[in-house]
C-alpha atoms as a PDB file:
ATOM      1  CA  UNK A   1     104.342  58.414 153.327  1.00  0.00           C
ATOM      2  CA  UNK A   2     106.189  61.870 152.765  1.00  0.00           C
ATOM      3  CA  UNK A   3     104.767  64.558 154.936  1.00  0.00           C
ATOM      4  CA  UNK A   4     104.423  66.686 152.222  1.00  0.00           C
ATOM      5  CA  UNK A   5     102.321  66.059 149.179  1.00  0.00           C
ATOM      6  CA  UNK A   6     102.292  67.874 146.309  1.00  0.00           C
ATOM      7  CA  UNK A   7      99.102  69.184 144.416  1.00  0.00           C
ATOM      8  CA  UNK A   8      98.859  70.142 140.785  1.00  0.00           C
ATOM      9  CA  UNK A   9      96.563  71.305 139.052  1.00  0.00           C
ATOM     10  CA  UNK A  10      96.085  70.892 135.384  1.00  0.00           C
ATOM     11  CA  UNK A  11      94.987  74.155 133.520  1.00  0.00           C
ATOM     12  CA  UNK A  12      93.533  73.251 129.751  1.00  0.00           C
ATOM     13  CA  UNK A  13      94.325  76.494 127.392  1.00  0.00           C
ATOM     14  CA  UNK A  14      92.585  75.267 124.688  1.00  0.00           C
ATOM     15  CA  UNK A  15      90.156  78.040 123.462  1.00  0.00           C
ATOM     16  CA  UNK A  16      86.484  77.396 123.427  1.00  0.00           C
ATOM     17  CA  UNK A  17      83.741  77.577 121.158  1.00  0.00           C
ATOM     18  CA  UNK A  18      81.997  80.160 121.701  1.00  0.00           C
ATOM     19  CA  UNK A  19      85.259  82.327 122.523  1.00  0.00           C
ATOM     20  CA  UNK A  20      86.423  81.734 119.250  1.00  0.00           C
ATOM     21  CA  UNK A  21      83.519  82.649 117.880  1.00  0.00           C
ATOM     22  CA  UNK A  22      84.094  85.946 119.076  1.00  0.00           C
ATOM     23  CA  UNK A  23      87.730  86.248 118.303  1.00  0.00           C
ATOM     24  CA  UNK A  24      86.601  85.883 114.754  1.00  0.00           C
ATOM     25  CA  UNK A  25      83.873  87.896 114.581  1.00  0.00           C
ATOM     26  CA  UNK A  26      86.205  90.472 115.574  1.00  0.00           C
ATOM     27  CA  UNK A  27      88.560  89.574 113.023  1.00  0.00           C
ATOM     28  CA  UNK A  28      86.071  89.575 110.255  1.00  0.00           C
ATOM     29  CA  UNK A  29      84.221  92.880 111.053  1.00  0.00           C
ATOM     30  CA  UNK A  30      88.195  94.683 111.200  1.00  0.00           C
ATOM     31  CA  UNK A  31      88.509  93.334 108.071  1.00  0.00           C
ATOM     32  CA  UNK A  32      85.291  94.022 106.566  1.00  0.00           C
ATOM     33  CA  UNK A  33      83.798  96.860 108.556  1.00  0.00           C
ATOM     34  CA  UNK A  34      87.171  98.441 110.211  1.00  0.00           C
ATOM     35  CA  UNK A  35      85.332 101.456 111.601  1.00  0.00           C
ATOM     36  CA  UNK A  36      82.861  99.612 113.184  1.00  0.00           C
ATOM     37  CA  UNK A  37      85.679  97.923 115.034  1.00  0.00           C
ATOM     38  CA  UNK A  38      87.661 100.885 115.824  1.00  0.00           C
ATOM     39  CA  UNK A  39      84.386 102.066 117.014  1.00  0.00           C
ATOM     40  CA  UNK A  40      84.126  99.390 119.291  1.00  0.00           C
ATOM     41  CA  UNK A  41      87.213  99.483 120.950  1.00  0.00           C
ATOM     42  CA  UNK A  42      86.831 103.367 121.552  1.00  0.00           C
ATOM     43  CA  UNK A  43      83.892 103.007 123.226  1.00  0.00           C
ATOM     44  CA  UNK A  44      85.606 100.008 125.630  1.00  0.00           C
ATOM     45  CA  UNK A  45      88.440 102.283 126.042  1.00  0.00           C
ATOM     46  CA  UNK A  46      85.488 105.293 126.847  1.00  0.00           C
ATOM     47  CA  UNK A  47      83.647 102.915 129.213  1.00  0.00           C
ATOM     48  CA  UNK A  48      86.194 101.904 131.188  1.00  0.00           C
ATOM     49  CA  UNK A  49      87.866 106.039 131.473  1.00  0.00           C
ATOM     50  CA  UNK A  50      84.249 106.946 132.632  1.00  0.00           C
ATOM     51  CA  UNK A  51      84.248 104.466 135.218  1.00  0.00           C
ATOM     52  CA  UNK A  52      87.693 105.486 136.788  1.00  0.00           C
ATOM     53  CA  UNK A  53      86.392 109.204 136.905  1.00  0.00           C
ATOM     54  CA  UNK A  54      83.161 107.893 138.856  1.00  0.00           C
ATOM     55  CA  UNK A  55      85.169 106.206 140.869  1.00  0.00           C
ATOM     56  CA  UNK A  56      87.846 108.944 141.522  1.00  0.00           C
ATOM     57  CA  UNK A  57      84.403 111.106 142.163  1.00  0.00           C
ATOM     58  CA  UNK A  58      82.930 108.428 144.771  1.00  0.00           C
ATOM     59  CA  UNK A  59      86.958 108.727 146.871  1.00  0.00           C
ATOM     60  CA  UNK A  60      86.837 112.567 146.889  1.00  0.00           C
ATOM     61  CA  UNK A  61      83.416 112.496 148.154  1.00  0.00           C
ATOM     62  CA  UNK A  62      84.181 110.023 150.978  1.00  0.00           C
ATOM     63  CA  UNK A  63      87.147 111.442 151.700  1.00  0.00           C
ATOM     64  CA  UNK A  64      84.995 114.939 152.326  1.00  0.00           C
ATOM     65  CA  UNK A  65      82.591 113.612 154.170  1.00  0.00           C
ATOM     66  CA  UNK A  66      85.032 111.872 156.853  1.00  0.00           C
ATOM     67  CA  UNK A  67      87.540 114.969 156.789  1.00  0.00           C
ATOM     68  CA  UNK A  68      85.271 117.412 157.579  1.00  0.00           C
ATOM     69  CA  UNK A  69      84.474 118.478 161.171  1.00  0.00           C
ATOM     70  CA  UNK A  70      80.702 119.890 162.511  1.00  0.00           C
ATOM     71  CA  UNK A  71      77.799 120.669 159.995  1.00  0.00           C
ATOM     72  CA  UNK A  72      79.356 119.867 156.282  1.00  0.00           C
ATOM     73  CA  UNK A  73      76.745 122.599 155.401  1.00  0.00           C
ATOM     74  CA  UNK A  74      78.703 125.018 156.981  1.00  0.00           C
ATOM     75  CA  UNK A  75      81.819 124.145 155.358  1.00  0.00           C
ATOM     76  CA  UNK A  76      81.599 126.145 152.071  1.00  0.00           C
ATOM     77  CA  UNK A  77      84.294 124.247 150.593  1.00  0.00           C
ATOM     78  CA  UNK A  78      83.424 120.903 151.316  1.00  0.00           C
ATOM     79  CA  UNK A  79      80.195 122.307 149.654  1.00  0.00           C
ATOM     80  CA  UNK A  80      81.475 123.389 146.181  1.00  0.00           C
ATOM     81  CA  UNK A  81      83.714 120.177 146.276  1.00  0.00           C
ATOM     82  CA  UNK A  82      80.217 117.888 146.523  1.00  0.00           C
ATOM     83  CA  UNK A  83      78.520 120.579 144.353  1.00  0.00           C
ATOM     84  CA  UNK A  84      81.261 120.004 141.039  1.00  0.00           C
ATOM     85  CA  UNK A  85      81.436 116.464 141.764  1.00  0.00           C
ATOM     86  CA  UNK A  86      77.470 116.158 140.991  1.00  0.00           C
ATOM     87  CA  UNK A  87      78.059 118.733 138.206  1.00  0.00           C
ATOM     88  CA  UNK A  88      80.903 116.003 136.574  1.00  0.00           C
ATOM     89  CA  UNK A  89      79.228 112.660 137.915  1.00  0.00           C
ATOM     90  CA  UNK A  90      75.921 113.315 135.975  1.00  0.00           C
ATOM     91  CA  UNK A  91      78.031 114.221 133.058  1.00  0.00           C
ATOM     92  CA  UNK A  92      80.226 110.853 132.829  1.00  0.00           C
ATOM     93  CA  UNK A  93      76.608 109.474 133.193  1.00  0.00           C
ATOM     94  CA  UNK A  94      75.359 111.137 130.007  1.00  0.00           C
ATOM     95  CA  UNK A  95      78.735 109.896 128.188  1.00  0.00           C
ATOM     96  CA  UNK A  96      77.912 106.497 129.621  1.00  0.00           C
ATOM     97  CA  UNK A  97      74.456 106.115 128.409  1.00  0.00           C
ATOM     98  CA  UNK A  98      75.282 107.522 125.007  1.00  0.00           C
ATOM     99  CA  UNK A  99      78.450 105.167 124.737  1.00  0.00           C
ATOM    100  CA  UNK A 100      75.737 101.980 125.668  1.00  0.00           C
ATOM    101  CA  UNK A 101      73.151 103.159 122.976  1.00  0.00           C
ATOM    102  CA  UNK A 102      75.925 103.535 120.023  1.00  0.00           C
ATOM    103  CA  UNK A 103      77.420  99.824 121.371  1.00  0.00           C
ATOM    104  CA  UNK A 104      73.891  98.689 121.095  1.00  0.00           C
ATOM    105  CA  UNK A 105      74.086  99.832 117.418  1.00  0.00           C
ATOM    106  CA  UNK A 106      77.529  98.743 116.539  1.00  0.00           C
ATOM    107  CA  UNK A 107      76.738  95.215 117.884  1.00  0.00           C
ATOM    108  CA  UNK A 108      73.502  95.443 116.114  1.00  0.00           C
ATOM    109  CA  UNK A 109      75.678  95.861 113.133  1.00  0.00           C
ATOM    110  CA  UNK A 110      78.707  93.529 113.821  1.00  0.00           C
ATOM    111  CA  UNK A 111      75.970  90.734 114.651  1.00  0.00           C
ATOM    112  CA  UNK A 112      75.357  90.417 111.234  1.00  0.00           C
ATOM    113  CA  UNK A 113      78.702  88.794 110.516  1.00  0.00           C
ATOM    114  CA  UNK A 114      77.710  86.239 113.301  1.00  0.00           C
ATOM    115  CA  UNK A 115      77.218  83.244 110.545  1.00  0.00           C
ATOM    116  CA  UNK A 116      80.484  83.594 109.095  1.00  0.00           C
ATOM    117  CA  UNK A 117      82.118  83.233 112.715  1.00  0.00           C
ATOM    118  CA  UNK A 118      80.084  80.568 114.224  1.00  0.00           C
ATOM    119  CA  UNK A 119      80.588  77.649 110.831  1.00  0.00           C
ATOM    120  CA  UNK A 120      84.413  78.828 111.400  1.00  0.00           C
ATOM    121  CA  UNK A 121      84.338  77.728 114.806  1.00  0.00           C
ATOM    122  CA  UNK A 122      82.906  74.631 113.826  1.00  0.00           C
ATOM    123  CA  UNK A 123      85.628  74.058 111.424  1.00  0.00           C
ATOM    124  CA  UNK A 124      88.487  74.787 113.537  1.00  0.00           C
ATOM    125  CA  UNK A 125      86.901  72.106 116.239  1.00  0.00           C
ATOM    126  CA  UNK A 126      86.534  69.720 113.383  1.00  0.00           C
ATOM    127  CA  UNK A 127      90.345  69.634 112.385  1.00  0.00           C
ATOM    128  CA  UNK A 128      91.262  70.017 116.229  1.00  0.00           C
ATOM    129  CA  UNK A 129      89.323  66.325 116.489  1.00  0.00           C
ATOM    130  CA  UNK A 130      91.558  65.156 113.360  1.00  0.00           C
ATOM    131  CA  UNK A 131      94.620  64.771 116.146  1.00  0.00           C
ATOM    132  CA  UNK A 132      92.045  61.929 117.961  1.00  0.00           C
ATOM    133  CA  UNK A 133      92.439  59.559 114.504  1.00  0.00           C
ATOM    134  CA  UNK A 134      96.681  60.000 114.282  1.00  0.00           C
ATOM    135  CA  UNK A 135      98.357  62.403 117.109  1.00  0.00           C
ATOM    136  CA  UNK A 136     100.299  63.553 114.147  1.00  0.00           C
ATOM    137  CA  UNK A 137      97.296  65.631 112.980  1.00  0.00           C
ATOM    138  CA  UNK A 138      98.047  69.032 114.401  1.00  0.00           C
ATOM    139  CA  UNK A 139      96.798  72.726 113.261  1.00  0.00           C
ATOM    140  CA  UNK A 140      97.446  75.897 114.937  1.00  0.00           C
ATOM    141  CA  UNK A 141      95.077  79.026 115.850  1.00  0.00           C
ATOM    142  CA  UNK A 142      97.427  81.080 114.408  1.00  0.00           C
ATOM    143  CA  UNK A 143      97.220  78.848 110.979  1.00  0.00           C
ATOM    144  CA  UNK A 144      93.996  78.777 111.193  1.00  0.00           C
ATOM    145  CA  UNK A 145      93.415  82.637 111.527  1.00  0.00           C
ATOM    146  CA  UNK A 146      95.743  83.692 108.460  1.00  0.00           C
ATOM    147  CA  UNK A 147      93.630  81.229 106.194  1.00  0.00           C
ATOM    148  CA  UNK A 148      90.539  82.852 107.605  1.00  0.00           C
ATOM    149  CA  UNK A 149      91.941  86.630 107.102  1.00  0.00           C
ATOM    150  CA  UNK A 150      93.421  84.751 103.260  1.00  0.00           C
ATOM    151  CA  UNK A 151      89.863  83.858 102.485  1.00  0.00           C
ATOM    152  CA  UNK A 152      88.312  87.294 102.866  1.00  0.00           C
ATOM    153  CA  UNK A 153      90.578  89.555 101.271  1.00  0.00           C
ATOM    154  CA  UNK A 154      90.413  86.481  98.352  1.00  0.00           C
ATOM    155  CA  UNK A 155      86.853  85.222  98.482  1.00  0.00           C
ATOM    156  CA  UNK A 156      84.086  87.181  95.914  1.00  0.00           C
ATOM    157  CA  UNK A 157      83.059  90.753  97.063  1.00  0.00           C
ATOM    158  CA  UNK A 158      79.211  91.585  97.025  1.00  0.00           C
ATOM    159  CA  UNK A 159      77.550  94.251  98.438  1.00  0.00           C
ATOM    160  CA  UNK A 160      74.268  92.007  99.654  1.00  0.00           C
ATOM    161  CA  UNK A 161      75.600  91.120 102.889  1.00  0.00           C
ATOM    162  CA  UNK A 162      74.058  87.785 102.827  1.00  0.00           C
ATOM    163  CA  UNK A 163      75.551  86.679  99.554  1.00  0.00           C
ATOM    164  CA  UNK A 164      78.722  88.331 100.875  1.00  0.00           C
ATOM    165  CA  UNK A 165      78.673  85.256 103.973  1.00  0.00           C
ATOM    166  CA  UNK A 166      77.948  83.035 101.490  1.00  0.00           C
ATOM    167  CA  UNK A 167      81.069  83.721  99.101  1.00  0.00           C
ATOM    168  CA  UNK A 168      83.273  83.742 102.430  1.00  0.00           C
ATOM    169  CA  UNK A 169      81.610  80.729 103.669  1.00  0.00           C
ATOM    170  CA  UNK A 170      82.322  78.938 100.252  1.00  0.00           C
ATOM    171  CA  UNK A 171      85.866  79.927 100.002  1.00  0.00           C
ATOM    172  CA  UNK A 172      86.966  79.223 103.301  1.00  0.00           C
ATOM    173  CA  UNK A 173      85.333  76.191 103.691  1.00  0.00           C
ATOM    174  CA  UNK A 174      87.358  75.028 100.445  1.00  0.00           C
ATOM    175  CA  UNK A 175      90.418  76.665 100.948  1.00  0.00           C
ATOM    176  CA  UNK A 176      90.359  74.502 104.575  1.00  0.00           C
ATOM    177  CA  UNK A 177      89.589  71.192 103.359  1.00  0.00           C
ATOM    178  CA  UNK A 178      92.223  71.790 100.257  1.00  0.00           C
ATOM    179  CA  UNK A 179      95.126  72.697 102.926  1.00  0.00           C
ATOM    180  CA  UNK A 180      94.081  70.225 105.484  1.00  0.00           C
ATOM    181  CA  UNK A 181      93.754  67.318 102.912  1.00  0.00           C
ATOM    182  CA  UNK A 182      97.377  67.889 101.759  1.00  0.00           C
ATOM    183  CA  UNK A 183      98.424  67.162 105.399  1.00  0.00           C
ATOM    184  CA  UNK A 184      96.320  64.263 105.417  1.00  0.00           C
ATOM    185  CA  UNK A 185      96.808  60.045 104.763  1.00  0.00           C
ATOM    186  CA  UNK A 186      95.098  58.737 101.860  1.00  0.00           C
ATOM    187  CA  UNK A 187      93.125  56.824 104.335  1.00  0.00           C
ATOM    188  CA  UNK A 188      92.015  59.486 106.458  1.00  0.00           C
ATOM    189  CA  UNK A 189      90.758  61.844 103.879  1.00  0.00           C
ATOM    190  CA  UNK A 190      87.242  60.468 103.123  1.00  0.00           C
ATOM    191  CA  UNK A 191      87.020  60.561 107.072  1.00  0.00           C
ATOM    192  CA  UNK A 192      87.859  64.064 107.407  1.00  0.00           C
ATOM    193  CA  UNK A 193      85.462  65.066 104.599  1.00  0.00           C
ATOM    194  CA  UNK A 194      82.760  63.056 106.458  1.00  0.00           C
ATOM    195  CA  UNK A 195      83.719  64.942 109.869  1.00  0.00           C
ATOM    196  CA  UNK A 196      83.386  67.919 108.308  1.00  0.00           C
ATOM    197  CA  UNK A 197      79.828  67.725 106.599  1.00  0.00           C
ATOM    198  CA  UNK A 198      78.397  66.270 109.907  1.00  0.00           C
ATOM    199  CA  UNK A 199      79.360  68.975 112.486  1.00  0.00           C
ATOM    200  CA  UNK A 200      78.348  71.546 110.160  1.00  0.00           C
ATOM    201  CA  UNK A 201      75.313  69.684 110.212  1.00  0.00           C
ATOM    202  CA  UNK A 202      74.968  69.132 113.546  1.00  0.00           C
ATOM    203  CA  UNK A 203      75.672  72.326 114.548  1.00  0.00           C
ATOM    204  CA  UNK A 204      72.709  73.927 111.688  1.00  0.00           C
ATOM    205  CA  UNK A 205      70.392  71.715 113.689  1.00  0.00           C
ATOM    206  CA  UNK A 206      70.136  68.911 110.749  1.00  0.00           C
ATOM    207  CA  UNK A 207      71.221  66.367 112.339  1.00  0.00           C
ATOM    208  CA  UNK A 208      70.176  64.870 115.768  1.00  0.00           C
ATOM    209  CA  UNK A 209      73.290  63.853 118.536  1.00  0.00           C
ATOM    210  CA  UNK A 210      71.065  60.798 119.171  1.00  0.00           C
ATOM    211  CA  UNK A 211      70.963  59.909 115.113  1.00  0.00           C
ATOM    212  CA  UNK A 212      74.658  60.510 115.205  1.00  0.00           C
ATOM    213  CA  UNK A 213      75.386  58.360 118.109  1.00  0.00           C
ATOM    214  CA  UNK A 214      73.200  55.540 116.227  1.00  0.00           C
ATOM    215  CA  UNK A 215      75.507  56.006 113.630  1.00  0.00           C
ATOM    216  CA  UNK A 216      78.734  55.089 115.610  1.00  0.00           C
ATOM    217  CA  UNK A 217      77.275  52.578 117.481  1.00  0.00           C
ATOM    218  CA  UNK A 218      73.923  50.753 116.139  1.00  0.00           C
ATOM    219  CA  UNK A 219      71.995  51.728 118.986  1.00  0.00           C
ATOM    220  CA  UNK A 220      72.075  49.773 122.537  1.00  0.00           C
ATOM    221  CA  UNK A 221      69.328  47.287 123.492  1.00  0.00           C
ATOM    222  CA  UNK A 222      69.604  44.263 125.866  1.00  0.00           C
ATOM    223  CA  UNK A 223      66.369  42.111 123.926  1.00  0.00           C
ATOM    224  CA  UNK A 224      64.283  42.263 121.080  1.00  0.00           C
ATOM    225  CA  UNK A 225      60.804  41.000 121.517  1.00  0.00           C
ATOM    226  CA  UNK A 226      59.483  42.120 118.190  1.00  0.00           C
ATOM    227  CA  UNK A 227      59.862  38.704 115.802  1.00  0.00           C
ATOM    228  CA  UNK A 228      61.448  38.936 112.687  1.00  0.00           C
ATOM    229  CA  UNK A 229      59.609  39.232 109.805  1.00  0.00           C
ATOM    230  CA  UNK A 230      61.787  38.132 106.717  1.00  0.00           C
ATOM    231  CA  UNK A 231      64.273  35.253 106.856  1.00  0.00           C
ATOM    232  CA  UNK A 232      66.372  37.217 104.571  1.00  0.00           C
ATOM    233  CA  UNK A 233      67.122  40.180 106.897  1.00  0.00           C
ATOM    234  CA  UNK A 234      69.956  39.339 109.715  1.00  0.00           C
ATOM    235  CA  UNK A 235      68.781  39.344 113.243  1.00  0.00           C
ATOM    236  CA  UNK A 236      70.937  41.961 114.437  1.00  0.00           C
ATOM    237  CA  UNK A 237      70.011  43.819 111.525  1.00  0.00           C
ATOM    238  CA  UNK A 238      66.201  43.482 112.449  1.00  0.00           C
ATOM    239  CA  UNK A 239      67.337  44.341 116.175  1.00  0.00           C
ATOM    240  CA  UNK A 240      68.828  47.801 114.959  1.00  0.00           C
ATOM    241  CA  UNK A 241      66.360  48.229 112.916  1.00  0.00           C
ATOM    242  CA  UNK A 242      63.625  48.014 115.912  1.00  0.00           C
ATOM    243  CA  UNK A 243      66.080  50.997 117.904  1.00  0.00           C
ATOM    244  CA  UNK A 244      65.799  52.663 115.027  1.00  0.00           C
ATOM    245  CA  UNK A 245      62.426  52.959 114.935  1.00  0.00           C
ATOM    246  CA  UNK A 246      62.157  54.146 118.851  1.00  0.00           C
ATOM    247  CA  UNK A 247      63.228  57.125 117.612  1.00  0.00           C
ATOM    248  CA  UNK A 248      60.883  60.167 116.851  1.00  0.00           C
ATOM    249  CA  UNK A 249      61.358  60.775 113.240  1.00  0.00           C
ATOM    250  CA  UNK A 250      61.233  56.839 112.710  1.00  0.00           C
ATOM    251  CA  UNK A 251      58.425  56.477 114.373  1.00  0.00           C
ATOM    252  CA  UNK A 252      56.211  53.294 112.430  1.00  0.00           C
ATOM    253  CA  UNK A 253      59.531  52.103 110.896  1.00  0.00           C
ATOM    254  CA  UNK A 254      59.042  48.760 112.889  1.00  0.00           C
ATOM    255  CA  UNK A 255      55.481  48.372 111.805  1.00  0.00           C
ATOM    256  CA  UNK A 256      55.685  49.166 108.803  1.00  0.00           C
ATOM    257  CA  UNK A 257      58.865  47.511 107.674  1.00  0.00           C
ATOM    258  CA  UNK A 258      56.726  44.050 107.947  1.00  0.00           C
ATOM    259  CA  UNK A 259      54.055  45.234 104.832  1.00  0.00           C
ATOM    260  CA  UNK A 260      56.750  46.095 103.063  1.00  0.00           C
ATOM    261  CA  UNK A 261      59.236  43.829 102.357  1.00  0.00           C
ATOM    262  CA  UNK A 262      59.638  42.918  98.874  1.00  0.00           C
ATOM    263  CA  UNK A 263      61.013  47.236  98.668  1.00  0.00           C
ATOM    264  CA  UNK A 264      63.214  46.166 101.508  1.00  0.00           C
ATOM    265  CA  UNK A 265      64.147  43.319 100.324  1.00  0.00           C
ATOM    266  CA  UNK A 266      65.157  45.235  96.825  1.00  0.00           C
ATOM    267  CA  UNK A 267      66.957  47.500  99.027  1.00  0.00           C
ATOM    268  CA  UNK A 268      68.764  44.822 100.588  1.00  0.00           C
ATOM    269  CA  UNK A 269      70.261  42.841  97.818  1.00  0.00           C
ATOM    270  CA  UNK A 270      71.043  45.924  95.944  1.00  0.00           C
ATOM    271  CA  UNK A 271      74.785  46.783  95.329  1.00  0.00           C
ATOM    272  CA  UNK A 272      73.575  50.582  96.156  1.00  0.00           C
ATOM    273  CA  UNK A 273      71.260  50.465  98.167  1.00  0.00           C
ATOM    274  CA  UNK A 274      71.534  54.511  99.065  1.00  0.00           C
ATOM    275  CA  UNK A 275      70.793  54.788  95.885  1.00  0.00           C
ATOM    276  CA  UNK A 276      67.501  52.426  95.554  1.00  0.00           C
ATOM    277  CA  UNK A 277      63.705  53.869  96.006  1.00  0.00           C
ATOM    278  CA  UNK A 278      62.522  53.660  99.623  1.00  0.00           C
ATOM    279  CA  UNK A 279      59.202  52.697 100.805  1.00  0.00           C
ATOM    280  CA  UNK A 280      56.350  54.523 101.973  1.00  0.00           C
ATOM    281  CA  UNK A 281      57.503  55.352 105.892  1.00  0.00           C
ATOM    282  CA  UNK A 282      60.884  56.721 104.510  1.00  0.00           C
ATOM    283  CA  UNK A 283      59.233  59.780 102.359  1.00  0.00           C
ATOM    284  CA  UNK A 284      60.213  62.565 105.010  1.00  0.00           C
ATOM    285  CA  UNK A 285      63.316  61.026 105.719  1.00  0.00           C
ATOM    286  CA  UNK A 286      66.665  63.361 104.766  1.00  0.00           C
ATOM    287  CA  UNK A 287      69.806  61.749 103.248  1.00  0.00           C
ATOM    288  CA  UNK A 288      71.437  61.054 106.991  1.00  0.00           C
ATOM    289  CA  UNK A 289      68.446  59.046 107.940  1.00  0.00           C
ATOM    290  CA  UNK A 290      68.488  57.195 104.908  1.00  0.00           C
ATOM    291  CA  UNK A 291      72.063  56.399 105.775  1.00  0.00           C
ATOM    292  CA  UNK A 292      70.682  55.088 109.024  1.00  0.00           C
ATOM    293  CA  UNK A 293      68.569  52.443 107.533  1.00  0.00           C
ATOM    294  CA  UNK A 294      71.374  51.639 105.040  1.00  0.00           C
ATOM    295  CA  UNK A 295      73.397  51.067 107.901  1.00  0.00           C
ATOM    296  CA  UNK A 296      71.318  48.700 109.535  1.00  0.00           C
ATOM    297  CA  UNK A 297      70.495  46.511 106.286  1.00  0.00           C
ATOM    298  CA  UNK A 298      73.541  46.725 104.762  1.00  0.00           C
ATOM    299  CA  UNK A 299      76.547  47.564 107.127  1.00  0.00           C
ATOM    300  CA  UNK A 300      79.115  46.687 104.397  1.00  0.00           C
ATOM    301  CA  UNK A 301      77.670  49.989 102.500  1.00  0.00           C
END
């Protein structure tokens, strides 16, 4: 054993979500709103001046106190040096709190370009999880940031800010899967496309993480106790199928799934079955879940 071990320690710079979220929101309003950037930083650059002064005030008022010697009323200079120390304290003060209320509005302001930044988060995280398929799949922030500043200065001005997002949102969205497709297998391409639409989903609140994980992996269960009700359907189909309906917005799937079979079963031996009428119980169901049920009665699909 050698006396002395060595420790390292692994430090991951890869950016997070919510960090880039803010480094584009910053790039975004300088390129759409530079003054209320410039704006912004001032006021940093204000905040933190005004702080150093208060502190520079809260030393030379200390330093008073412990230099001077008998009453510090009697000591007229020690006096006018507390005296113009209030005097410039209570003025960095009124900066200060005029400096917070103007942030308040710029952020007010800047927060409106906080839809734009957030789905461009999600896609940067999306191609980032493109290296997991083939370690050859790599993209750059820096890449990523010049097709993001390309895709505003290119994407269709409006002055409605909403239909404004919705132009950038568009065109970047595009302009990504375009450049990131011509990087991309043949094979891997209908994958990509499929990663893309379901974190976007997910992260709109569409799409459940426990309908996702059903997706990838059928569900777990140890027994089925329910019987199967149609000698057509597979078992393990029928055991997915009750998981399924555990779920909250499949709840009555499994009872319901019995009255109904003849729709099933048209479901079933269809060569598109997305594409066939569901029964009843499926009515609220969104084109994910629909998936779901394909995937359980018709894997190959």
């Amino acid at each position: 054993m050698p006396e002395t071990a060595v420790k390292v320690t692994l430090v991951n710079f890869m950016i997070t979500p919510e960090g880039l979220e803010d480094q584009l929101l910053g790039i975004v309003v300088a390129r759409e709103r530079p003054e209320l950037e410039e704006q912004k930083n001032a006021l940093i650059v204000q905040g933190a001046e005004n702080k150093k002064q208060l502190k520079q005030i809260e030393d030379k008022i200390l330093e008073v106190l412990s230099s001077s010697e008998g009453n510090i009323l009697e000591d007229e200079s020690a006096i006018k040096v507390l005296s113009s120390s209030k005097t410039l304290a209570n003025e960095i003060a009124e900066k200060q709190q005029t400096a917070e209320e103007t942030e308040k509005m710029i952020d007010a302001a800047r927060f409106g370009y906080k839809p734009i930044a957030a789905h461009s988060s999600v896609l940067f995280f999306t191609i980032a999880q493109m290296s997991n398929i083939d370690p050859m799949y790599q993209y750059s922030l820096p890449w990523f940031t010049n097709l993001f500043l390309n895709s505003i200065d290119q994407s269709q001005r409006a002055e409605d800010l909403t239909e404004r997002l919705g132009h950038l949102q568009a065109h970047f969205t595009y302009s990504l899967y375009r450049n990131v497709c011509r990087s991309l297998f043949e094979k891997d391409k209908l994958l990509f496309a499929f990663l893309l639409c379901i974190n976007l989903l997910k992260a709109k609140g569409e799409v459940e993480h426990s309908e996702f994980e059903f997706f990838l992996t059928g569900g777990i269960g140890l027994g089925n106790e329910h019987a199967n009700p149609a000698e057509w359907l597979p078992s393990k189909s029928w055991d997915e199928i009750c998981r399924l309906s555990a779920m909250p917005r499949f709840a009555g799937l499994r009872e319901s799934f019995g009255t109904s079979l003849e729709a099933w079963k048209t479901v079933y031996d269809s060569s598109a079955p997305r594409k066939e009428a569901f029964p009843e119980v499926a009515a609220k169901w969104d084109l994910f879940q629909r998936l779901l049920m394909v995937r359980c009665l018709r894997p190959d699909k």
